[in-house]
C-alpha atoms as a PDB file:
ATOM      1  CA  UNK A   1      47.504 100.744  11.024  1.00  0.00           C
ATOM      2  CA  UNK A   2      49.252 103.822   9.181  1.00  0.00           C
ATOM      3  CA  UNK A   3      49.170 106.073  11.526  1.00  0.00           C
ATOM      4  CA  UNK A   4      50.456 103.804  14.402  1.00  0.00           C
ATOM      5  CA  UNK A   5      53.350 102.564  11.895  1.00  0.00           C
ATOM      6  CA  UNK A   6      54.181 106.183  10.744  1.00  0.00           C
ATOM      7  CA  UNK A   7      54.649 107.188  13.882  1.00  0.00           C
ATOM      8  CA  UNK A   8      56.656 103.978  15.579  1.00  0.00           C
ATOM      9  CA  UNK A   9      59.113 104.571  12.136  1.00  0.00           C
ATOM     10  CA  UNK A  10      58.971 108.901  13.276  1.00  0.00           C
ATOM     11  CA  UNK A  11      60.130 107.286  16.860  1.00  0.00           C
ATOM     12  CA  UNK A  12      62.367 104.628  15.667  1.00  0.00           C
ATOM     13  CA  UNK A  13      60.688 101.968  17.860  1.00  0.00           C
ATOM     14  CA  UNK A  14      60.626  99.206  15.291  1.00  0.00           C
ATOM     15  CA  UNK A  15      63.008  99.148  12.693  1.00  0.00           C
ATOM     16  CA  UNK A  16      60.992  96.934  10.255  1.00  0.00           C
ATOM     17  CA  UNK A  17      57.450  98.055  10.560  1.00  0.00           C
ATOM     18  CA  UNK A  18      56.454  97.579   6.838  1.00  0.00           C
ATOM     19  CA  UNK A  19      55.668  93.970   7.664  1.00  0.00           C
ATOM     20  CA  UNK A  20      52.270  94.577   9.411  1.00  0.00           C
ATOM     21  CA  UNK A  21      51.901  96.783   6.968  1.00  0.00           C
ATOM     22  CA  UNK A  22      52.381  94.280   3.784  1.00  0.00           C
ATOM     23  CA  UNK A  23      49.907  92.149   6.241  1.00  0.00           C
ATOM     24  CA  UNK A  24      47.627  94.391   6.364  1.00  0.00           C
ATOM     25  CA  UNK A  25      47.015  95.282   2.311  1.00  0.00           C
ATOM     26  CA  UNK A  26      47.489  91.781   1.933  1.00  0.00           C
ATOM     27  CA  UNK A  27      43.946  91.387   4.051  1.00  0.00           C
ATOM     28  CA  UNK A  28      42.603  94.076   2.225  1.00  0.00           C
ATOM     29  CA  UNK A  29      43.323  92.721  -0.988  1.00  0.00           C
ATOM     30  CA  UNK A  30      42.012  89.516  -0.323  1.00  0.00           C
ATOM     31  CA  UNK A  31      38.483  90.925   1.290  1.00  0.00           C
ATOM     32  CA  UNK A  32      37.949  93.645  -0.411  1.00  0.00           C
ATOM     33  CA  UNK A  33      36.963  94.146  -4.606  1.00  0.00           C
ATOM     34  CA  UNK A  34      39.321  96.073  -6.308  1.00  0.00           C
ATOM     35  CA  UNK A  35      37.844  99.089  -6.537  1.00  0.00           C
ATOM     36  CA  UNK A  36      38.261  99.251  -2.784  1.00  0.00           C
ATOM     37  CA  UNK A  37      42.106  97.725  -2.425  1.00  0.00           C
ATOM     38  CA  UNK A  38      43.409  99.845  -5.024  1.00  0.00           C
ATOM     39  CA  UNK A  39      42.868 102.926  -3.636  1.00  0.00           C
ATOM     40  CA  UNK A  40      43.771 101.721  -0.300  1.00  0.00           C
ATOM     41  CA  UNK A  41      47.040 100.745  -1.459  1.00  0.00           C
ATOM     42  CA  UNK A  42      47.557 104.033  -3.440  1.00  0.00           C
ATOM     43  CA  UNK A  43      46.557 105.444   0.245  1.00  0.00           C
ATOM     44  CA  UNK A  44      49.186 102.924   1.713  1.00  0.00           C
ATOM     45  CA  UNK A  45      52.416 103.583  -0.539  1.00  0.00           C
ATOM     46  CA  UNK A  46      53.331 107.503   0.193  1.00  0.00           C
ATOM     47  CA  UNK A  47      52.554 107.421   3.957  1.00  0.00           C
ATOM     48  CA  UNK A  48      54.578 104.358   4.711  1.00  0.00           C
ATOM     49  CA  UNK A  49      57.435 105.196   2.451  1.00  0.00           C
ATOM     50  CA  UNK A  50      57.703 108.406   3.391  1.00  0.00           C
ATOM     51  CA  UNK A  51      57.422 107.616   7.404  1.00  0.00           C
ATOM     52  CA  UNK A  52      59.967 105.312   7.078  1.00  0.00           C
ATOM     53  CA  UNK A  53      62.451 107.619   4.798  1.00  0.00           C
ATOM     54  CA  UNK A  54      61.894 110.170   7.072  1.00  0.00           C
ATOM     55  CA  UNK A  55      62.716 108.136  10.380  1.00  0.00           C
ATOM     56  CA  UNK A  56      65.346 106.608   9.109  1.00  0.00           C
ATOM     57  CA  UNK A  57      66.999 110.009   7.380  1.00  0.00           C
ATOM     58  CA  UNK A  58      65.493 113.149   8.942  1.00  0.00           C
ATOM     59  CA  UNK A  59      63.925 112.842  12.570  1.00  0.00           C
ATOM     60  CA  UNK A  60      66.206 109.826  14.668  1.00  0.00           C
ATOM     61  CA  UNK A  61      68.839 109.206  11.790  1.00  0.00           C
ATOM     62  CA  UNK A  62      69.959 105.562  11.325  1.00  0.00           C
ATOM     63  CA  UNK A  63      71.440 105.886   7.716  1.00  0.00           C
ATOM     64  CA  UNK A  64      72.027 108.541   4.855  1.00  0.00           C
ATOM     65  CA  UNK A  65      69.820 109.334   2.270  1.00  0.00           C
ATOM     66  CA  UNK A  66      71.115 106.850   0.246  1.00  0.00           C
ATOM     67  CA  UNK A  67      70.386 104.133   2.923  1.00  0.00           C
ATOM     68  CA  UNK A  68      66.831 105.501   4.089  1.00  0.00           C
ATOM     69  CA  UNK A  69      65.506 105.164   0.018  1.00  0.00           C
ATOM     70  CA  UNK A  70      66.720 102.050   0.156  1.00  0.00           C
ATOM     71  CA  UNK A  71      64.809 101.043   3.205  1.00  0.00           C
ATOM     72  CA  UNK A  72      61.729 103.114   1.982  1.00  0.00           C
ATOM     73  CA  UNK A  73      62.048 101.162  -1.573  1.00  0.00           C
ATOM     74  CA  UNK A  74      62.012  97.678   0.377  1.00  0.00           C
ATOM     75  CA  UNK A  75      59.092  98.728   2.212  1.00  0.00           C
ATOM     76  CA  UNK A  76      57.323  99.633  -1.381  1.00  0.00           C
ATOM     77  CA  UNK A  77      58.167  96.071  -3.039  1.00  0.00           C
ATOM     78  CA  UNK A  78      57.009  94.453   0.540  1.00  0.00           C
ATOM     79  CA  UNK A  79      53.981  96.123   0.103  1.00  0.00           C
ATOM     80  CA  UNK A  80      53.026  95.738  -3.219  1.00  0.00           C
ATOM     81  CA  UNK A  81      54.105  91.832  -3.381  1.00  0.00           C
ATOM     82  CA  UNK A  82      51.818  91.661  -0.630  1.00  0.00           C
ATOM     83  CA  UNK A  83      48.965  93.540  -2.030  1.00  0.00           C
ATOM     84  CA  UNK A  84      49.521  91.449  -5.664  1.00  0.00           C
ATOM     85  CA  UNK A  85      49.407  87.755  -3.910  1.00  0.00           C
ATOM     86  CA  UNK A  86      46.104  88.942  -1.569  1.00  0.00           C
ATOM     87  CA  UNK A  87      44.758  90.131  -4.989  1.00  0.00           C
ATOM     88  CA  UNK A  88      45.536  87.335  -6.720  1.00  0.00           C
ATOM     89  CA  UNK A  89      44.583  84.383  -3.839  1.00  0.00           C
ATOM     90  CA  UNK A  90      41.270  86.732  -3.782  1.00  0.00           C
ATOM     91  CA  UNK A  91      40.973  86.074  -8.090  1.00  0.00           C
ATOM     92  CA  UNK A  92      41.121  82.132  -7.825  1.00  0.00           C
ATOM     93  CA  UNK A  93      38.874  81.945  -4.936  1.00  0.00           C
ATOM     94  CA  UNK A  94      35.957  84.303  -6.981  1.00  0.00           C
ATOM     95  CA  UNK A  95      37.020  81.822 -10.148  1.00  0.00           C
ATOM     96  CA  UNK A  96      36.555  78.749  -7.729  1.00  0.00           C
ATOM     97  CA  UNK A  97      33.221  79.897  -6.225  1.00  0.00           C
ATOM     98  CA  UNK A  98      32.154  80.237 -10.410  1.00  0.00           C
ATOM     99  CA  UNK A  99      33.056  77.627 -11.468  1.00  0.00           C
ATOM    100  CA  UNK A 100      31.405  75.448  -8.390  1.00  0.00           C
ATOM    101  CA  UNK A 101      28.629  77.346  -9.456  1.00  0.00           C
ATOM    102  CA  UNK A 102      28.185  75.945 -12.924  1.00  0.00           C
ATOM    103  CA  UNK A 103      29.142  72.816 -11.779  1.00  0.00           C
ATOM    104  CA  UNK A 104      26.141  73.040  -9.731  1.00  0.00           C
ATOM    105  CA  UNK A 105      24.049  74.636 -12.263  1.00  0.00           C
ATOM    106  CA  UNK A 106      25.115  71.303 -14.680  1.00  0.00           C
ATOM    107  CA  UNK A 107      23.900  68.709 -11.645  1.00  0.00           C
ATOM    108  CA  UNK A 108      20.805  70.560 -12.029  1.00  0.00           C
ATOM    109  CA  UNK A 109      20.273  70.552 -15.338  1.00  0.00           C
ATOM    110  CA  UNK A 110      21.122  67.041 -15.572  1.00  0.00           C
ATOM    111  CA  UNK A 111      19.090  65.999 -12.516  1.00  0.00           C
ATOM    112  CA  UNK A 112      16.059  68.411 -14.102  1.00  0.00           C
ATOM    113  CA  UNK A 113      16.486  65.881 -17.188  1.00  0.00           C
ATOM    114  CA  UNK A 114      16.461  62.643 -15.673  1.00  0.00           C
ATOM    115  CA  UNK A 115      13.435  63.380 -13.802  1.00  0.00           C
ATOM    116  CA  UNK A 116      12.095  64.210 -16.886  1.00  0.00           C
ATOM    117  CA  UNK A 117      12.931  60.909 -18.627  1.00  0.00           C
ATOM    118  CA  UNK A 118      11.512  59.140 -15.408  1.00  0.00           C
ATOM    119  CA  UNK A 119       8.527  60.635 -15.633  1.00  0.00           C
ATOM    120  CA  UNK A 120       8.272  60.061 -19.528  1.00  0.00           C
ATOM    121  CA  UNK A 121       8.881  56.101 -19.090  1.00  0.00           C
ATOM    122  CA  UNK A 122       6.236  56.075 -16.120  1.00  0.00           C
ATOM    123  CA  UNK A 123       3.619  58.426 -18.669  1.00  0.00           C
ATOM    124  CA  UNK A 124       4.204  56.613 -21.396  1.00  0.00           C
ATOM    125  CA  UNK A 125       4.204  53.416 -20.231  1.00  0.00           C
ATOM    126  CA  UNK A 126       1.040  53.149 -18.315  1.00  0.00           C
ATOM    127  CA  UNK A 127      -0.848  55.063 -20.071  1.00  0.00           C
ATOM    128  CA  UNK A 128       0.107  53.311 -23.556  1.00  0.00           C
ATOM    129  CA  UNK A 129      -1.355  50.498 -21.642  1.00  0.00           C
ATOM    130  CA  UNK A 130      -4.419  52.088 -20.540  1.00  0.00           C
ATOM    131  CA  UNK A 131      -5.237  53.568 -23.856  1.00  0.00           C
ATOM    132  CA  UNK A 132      -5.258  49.906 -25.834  1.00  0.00           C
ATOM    133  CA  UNK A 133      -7.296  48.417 -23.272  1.00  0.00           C
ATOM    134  CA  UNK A 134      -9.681  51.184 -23.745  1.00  0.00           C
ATOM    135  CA  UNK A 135     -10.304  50.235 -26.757  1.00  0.00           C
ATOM    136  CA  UNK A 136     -10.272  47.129 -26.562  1.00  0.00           C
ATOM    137  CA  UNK A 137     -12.974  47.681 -23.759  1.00  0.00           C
ATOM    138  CA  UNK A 138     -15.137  50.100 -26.090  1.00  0.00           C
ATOM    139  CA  UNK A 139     -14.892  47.758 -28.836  1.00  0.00           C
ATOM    140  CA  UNK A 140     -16.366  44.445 -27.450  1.00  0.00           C
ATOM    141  CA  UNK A 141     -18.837  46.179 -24.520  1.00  0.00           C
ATOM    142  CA  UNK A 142     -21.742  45.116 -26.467  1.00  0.00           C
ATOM    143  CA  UNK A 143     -20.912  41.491 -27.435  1.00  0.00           C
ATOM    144  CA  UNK A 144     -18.373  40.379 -24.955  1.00  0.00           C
ATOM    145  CA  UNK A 145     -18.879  42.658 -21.310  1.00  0.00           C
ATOM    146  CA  UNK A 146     -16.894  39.492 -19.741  1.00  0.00           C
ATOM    147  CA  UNK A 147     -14.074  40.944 -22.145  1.00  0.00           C
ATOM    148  CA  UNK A 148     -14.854  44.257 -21.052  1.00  0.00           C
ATOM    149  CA  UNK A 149     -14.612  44.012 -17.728  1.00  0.00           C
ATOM    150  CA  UNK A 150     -11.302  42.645 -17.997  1.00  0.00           C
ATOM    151  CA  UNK A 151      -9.888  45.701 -19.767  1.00  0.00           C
ATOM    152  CA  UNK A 152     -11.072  48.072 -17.287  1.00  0.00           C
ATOM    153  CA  UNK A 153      -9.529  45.943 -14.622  1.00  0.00           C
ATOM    154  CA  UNK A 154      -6.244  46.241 -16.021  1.00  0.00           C
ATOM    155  CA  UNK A 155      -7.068  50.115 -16.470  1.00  0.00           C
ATOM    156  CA  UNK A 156      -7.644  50.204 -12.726  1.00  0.00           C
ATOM    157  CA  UNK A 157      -4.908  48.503 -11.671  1.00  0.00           C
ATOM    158  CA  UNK A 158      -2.428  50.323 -14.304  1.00  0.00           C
ATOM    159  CA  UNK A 159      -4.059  53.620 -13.699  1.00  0.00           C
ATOM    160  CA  UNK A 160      -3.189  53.058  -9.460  1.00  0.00           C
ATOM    161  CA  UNK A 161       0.422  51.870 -10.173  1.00  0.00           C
ATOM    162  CA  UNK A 162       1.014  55.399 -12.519  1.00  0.00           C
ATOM    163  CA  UNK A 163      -0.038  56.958 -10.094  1.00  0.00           C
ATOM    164  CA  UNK A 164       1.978  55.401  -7.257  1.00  0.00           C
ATOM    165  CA  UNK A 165       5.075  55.789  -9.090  1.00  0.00           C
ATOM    166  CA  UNK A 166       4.524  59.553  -9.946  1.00  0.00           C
ATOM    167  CA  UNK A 167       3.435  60.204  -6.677  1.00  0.00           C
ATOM    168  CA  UNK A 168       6.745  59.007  -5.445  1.00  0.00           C
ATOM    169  CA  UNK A 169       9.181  60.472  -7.994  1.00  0.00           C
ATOM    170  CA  UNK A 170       7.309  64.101  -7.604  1.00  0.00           C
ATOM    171  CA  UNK A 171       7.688  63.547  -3.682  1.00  0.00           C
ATOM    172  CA  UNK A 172      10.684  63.643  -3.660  1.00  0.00           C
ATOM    173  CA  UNK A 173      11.217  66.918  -5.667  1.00  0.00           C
ATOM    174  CA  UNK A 174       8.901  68.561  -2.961  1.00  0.00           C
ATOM    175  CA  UNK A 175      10.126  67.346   0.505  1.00  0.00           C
ATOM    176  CA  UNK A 176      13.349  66.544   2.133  1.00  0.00           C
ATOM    177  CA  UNK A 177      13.653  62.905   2.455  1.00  0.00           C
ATOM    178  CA  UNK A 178      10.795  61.726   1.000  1.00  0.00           C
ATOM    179  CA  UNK A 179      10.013  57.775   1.114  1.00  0.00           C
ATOM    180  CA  UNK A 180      11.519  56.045  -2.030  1.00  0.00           C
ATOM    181  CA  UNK A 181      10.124  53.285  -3.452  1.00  0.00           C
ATOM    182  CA  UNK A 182      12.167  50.309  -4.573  1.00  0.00           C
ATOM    183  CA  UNK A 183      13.981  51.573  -8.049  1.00  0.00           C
ATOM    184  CA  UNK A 184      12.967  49.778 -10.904  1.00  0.00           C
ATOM    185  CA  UNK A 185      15.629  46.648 -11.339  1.00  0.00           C
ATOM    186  CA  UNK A 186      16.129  43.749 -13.759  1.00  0.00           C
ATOM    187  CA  UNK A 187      14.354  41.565 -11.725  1.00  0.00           C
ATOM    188  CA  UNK A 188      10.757  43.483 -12.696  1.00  0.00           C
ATOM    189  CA  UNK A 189      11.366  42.944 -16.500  1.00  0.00           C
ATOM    190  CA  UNK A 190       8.802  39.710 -15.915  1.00  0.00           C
ATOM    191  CA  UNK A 191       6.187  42.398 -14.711  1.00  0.00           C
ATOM    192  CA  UNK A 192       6.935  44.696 -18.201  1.00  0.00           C
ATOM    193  CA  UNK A 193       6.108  41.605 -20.101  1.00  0.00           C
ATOM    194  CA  UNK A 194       3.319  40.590 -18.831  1.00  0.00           C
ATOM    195  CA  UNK A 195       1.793  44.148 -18.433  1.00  0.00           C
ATOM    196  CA  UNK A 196       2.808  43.830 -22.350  1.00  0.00           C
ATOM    197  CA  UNK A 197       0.797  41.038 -22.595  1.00  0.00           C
ATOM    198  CA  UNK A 198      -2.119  42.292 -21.154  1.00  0.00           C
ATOM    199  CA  UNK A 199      -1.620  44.730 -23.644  1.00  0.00           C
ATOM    200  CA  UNK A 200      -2.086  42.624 -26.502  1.00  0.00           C
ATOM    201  CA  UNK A 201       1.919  42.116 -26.541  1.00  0.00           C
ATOM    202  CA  UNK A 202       2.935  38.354 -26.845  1.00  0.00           C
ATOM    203  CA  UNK A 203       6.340  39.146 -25.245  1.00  0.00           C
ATOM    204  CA  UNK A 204       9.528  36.580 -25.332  1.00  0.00           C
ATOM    205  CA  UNK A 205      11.759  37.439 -22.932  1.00  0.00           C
ATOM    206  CA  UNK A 206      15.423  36.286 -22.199  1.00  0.00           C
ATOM    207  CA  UNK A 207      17.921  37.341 -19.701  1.00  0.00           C
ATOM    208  CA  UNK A 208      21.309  36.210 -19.545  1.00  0.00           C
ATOM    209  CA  UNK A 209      24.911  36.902 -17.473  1.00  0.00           C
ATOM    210  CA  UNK A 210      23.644  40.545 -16.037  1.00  0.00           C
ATOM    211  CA  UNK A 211      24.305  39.592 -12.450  1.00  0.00           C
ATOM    212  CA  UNK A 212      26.837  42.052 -10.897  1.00  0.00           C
ATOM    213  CA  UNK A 213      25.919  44.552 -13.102  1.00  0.00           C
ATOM    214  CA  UNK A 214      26.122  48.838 -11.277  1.00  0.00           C
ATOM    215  CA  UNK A 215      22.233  49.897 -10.434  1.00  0.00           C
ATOM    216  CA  UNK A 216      22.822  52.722 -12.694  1.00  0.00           C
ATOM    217  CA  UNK A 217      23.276  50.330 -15.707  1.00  0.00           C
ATOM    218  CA  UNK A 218      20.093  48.413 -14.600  1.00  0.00           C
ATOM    219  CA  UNK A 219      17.697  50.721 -14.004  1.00  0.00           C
ATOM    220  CA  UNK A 220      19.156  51.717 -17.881  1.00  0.00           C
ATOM    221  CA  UNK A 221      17.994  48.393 -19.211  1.00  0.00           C
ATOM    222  CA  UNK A 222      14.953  48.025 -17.716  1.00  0.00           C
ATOM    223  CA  UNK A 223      13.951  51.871 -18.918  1.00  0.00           C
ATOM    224  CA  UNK A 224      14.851  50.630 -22.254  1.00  0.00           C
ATOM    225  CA  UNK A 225      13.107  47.821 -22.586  1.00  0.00           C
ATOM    226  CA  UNK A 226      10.235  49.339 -20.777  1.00  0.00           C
ATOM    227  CA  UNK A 227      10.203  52.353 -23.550  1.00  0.00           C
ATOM    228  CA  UNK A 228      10.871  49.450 -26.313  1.00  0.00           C
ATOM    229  CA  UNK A 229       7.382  47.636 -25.457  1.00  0.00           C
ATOM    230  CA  UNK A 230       5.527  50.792 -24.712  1.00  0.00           C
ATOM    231  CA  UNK A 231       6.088  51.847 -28.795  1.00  0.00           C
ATOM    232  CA  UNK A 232       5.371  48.065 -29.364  1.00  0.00           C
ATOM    233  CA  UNK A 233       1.777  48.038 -27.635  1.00  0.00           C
ATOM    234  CA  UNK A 234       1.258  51.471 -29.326  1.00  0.00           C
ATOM    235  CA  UNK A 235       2.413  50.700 -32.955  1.00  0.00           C
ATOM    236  CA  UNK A 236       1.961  47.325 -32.952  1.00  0.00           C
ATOM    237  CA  UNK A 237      -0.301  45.271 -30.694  1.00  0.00           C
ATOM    238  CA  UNK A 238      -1.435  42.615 -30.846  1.00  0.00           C
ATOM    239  CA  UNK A 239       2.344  41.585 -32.127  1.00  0.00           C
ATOM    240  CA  UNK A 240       4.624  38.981 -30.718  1.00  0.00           C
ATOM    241  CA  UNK A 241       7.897  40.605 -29.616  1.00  0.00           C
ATOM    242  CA  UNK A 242      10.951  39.427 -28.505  1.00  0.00           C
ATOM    243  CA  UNK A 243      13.608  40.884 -26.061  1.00  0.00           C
ATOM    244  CA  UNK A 244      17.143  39.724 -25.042  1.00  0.00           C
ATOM    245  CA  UNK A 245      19.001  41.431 -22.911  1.00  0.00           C
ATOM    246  CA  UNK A 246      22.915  39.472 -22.163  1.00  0.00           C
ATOM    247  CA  UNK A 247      26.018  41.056 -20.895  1.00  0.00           C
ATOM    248  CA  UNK A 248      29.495  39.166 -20.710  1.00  0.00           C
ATOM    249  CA  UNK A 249      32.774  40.579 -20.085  1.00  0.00           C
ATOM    250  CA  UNK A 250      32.676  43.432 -23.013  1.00  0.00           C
ATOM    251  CA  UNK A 251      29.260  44.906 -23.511  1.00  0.00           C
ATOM    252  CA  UNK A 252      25.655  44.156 -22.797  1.00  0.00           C
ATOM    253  CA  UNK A 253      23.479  43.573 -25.921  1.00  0.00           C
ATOM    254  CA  UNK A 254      19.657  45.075 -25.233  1.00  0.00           C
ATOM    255  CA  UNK A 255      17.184  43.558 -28.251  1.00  0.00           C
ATOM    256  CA  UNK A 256      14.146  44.397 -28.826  1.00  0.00           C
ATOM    257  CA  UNK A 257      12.411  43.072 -31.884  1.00  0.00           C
ATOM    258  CA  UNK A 258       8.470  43.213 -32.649  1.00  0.00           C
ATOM    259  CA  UNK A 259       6.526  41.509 -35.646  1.00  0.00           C
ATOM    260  CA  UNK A 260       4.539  44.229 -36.795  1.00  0.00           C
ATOM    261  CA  UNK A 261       0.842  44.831 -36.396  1.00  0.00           C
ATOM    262  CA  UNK A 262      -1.012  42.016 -37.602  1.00  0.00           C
ATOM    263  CA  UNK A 263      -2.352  41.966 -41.161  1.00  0.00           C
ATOM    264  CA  UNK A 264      -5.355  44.173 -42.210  1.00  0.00           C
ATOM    265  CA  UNK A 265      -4.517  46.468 -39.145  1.00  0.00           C
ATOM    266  CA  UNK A 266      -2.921  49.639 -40.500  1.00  0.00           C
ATOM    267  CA  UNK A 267       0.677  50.540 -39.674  1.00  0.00           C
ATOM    268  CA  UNK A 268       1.958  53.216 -37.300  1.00  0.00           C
ATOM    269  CA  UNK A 269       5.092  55.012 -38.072  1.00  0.00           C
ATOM    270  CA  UNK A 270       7.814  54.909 -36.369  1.00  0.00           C
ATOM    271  CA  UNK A 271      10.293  56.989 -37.547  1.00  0.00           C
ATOM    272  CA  UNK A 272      13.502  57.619 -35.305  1.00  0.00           C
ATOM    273  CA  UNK A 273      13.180  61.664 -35.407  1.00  0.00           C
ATOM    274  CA  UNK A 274       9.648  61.257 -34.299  1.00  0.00           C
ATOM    275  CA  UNK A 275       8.982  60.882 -30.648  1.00  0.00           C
ATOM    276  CA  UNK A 276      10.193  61.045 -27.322  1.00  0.00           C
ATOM    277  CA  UNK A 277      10.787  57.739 -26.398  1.00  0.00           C
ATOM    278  CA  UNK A 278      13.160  56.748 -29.154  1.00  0.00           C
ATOM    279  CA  UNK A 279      15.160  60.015 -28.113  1.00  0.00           C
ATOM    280  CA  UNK A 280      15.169  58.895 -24.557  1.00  0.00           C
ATOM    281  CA  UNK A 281      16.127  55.332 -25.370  1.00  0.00           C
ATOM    282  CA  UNK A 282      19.062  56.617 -27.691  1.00  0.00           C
ATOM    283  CA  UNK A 283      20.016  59.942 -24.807  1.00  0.00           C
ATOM    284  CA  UNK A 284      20.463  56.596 -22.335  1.00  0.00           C
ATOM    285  CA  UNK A 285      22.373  55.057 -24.254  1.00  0.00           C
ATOM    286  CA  UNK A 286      24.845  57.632 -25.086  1.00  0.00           C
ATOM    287  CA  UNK A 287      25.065  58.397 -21.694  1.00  0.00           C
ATOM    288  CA  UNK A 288      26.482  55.189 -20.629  1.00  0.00           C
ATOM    289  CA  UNK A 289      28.681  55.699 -23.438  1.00  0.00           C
ATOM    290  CA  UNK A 290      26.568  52.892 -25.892  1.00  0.00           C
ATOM    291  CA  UNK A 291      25.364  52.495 -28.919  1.00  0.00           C
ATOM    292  CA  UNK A 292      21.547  53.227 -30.120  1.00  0.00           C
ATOM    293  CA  UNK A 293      20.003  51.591 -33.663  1.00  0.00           C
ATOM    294  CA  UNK A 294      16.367  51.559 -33.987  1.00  0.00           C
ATOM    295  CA  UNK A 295      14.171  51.055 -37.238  1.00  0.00           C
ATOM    296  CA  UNK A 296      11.614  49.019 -39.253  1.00  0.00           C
ATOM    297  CA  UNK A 297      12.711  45.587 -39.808  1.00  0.00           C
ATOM    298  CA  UNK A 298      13.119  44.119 -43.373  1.00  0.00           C
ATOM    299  CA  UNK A 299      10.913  41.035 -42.478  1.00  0.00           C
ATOM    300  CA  UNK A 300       8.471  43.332 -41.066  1.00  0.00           C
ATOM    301  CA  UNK A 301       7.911  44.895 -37.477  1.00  0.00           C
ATOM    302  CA  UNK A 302      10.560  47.149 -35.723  1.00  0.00           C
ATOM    303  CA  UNK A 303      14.162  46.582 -34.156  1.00  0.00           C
ATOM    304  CA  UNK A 304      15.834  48.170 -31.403  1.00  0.00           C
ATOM    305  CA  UNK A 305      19.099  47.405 -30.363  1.00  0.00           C
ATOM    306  CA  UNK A 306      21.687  48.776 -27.722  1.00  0.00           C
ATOM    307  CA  UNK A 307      24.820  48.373 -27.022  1.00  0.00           C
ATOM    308  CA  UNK A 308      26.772  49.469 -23.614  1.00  0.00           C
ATOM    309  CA  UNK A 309      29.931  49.074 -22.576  1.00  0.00           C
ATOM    310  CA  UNK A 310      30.716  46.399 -19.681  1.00  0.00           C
ATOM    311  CA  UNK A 311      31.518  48.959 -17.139  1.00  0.00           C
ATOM    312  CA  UNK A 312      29.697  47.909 -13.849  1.00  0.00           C
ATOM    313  CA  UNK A 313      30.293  44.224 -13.947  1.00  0.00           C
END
């Protein structure tokens, strides 16, 4: 590009030939890092100013010297405004690609933990579950196998549905479109209580005014109460428990209130710093923008209540 400009100014064919020139540092700016455009403009400046001050003075004469710096310093500022805006489109476009990057990075991270959480509520759940009934199996073999065999059924059965739902939630981490099950809605909070019950969990269980609510905020409650009667059965059981969950026009109100263990049985801490599921409960919470409260209860047993605001109805 220099060479055919220097010698077109030389010849006095064009008589503004710095324009492909500012087009072409521009393009180099813009592709190129700057420890490549630099010295190309450095390369750039001399041989097109002097070309044109020498066409335009010396060799076919179209103004004085006075005139042909002029020209020569029009050129220079053509060429380095150029070079400046392909450097600087070339700078937001690197700061774009970065900062997609981290954006990217953050979807990650946040996808990374709510697979995590999912997989905690399915753990946890199921095999709180599996664990009482267990014992409850090893404690009355001898005098009651009718008992017994009860227990392990609901082992079976709880073991199979873990093991569905992990199955399904780790299939989809390894393949491309990977069957989904149906995601975990309001409408299975029945199920939770009487998997509860089986449990040893005498569970009350009211819903009210939640129709309409986003699937984001329901899959939300149900993981809450779901982590809620998982500590119950494995602090607690056999307890009676109550849970409410109403929404209305300004918040939904998630309670979760347990009796204790029953007297003689010794009590299980459950201290808010402890665990995981507490933090997972109160991590949900905050991320709908909520409220999270959970501790013993004066009158015995253990509270937890949440508070989100009415965003999806």
């Amino acid at each position: 590009m220099l060479a055919a400009l220097a010698t077109a100014s030389l010849l006095d064919i064009p008589r503004e030939p710095y324009i492909a020139a500012g087009l072409a540092v521009y393009l180099v700016a813009l592709a190129e890092p700057a420890r490549r455009s630099v010295p190309a403009l450095a390369a750039t400046l001399p041989v097109a100013c002097g070309a044109v001050y020498l066409g335009e003075a010396v060799v076919t004469p179209a103004e004085d010297w006075r005139g042909a710096v002029g020209v020569a310093g029009m050129v220079l500022a053509v060429i380095v405004g150029s070079w400046g805006v392909g450097f600087t489109v070339r700078g937001r476009r690197a700061e774009a690609g970065r900062e997609e990057r981290r954006r990217a990075e953050r979807a990650l991270d946040e996808e990374r933990l709510r697979i995590a959480r999912e997989l905690h509520d399915i753990v946890s759940h199921n095999l709180s579950l599996i664990a009482v009934k267990a014992g409850v199996a090893g404690h009355v073999a001898d005098d009651d196998p009718q008992e017994a065999r009860a227990a392990l059924k609901v082992i079976e059965e709880t073991s199979r549905s873990a093991l569905a739902e992990m199955r399904r939630t780790l299939g989809v981490l390894r393949t491309e479109g990977a069957p989904l099950g149906p995601v975990p809605d309001l409408d299975r909070l029945d199920s939770l209580a009487a998997e509860a019950n089986r449990a040893g969990v005498e569970v009350d269980l009211t819903v009210h005014g939640t129709q309409g609510l986003a699937e984001g905020t329901r899959l939300t409650i149900y993981r809450i109460v779901q982590e809620a009667l998982t500590n119950a059965v494995r602090h607690a059981a056999p307890t009676h428990c109550r849970v409410t969950v109403e929404a209305d026009a300004h918040e939904i109100r998630i309670d979760i209130q347990d009796e204790g263990p029953s007297p003689g049985r010794p009590r299980a801490g459950r201290q808010l710093p402890g665990g995981h599921g507490l933090l997972g409960m109160r991590e949900r919470a905050m991320m709908y923008g909520g409220s999270f409260e959970a501790g013993p209860r004066q009158e015995g047993g253990f509270a937890v209540s949440v508070r989100l605001p009415a965003e999806g109805k």
